[in-house]
Protein backbone atom coordinates (compact mmCIF):
# COMPACT_ATOMS: atom_id res chain seq x y z
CA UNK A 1 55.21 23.36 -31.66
CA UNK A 2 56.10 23.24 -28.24
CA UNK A 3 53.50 25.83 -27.00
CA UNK A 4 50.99 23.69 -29.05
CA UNK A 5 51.69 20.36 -27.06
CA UNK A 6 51.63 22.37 -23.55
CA UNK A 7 48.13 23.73 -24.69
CA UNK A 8 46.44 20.22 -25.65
CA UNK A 9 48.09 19.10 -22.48
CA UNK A 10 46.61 21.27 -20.32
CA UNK A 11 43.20 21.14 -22.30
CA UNK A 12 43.83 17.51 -21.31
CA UNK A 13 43.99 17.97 -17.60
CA UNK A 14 41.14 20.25 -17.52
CA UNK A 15 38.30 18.23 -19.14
CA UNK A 16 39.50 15.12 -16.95
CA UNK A 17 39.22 17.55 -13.78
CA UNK A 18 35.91 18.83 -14.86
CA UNK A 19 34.58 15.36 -15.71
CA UNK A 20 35.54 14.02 -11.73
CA UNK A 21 34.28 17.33 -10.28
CA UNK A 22 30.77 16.39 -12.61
CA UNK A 23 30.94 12.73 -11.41
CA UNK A 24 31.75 13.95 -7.79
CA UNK A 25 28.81 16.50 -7.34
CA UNK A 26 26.40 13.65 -9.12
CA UNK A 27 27.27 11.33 -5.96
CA UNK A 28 26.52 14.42 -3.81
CA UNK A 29 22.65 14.50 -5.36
CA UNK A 30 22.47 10.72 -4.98
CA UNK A 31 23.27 11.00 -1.24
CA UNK A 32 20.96 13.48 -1.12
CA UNK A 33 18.06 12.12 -2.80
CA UNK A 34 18.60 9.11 -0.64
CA UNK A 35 18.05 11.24 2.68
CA UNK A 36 14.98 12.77 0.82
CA UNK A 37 13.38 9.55 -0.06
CA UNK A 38 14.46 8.28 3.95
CA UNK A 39 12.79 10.88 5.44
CA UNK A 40 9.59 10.45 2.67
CA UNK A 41 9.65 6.70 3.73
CA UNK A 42 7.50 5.78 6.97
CA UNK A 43 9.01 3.85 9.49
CA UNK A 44 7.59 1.67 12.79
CA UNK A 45 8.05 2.99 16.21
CA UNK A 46 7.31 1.21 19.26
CA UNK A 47 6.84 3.49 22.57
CA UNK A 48 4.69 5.43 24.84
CA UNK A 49 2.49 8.49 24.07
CA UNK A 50 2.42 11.27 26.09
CA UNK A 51 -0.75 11.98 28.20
CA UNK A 52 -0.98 15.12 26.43
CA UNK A 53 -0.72 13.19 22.86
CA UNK A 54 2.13 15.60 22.02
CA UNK A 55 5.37 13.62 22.46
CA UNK A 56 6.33 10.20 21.72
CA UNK A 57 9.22 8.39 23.75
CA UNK A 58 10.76 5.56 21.38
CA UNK A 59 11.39 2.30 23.60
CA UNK A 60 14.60 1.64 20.89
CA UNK A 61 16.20 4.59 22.62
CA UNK A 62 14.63 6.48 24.77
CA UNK A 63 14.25 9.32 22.28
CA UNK A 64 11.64 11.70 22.62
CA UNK A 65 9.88 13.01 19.50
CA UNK A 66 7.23 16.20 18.95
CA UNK A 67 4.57 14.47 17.26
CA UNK A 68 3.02 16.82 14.52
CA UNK A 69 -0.27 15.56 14.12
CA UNK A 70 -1.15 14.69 17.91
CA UNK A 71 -5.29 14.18 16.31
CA UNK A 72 -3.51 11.23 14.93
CA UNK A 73 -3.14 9.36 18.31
CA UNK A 74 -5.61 11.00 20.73
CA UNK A 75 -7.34 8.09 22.63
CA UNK A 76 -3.64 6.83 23.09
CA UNK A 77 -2.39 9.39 25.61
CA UNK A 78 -0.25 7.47 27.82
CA UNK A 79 -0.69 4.32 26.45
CA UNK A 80 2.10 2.35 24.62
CA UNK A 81 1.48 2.00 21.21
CA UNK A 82 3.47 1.13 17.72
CA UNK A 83 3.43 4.29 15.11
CA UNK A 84 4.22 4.31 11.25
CA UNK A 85 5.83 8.06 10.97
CA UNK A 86 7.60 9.76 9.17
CA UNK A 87 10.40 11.01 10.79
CA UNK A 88 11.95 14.96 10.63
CA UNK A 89 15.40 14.35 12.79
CA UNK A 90 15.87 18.29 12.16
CA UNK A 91 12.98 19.24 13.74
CA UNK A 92 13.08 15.87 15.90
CA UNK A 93 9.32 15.76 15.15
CA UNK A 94 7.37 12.91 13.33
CA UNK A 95 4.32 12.66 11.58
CA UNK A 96 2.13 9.73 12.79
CA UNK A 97 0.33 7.94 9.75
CA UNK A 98 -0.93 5.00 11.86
CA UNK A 99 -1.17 4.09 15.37
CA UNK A 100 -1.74 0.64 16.78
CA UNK A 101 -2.15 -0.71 20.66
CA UNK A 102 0.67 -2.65 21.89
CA UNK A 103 -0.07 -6.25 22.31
CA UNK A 104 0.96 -6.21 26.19
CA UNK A 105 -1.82 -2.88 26.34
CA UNK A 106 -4.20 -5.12 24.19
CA UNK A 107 -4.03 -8.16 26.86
CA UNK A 108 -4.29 -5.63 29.91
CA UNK A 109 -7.26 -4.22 28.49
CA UNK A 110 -8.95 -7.65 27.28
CA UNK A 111 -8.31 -8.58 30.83
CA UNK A 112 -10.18 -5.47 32.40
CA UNK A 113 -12.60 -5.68 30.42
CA UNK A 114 -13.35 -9.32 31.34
CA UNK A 115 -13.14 -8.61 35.61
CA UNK A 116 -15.85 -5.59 34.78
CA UNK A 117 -18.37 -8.13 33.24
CA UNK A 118 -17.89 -10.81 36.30
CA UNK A 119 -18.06 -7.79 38.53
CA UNK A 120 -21.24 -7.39 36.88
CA UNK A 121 -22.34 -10.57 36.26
CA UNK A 122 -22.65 -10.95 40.35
């Protein structure tokens, strides 16, 4: 009887330690998945392009980031810009789905443009 009870109770033990280790290594898949779906999800930058169009320096820090589709923002060398990337912090490289002129580049050029037609207009 006794060897009975000390088998149940260790049967016991052993599906409740099974059932945390399944619980614990389902929480190790959801932190997971959330990096995935992070890394899937694009995010805004605001900085300056290279003037080769192959690196992009994040104002937010400073960080510098090998862009991996530098077609993406050629006309933009050296200007500064806001991206939607995706971001590889592994590779430290993003992938550029959208670049936009920064309003302060946006005014600068609006106002060249404008002296060139007075020039002009003279």
């Amino acid at each position: 009887m006794r060897k009975v009870m000390c088998r149940f109770l260790g049967m016991g033990f052993l599906a409740v330690s099974l059932a945390a280790f399944a619980q614990s290594g389902d929480t190790m898949k959801q932190d997971t998945m959330k990096a995935d779906t992070m890394a899937k999800k694009a995010v805004s930058l605001s900085g300056k392009v290279s003037d080769d169009g192959k690196m992009f320096m994040s104002d937010k820090d400073n960080k510098n980031w090998m862009i991996s589709n530098p077609e993406t923002v050629k006309g933009h060398e050296g200007h500064h810009v806001t991206v939607k990337a995706h971001l590889d912090p592994a590779k430290n490289e993003i992938h550029v789905t959208s670049v936009t002129m920064a309003k302060s580049e946006m005014k600068d050029s609006m106002k060249n443009d404008n002296m060139k037609k007075d020039e002009t207009q003279h």
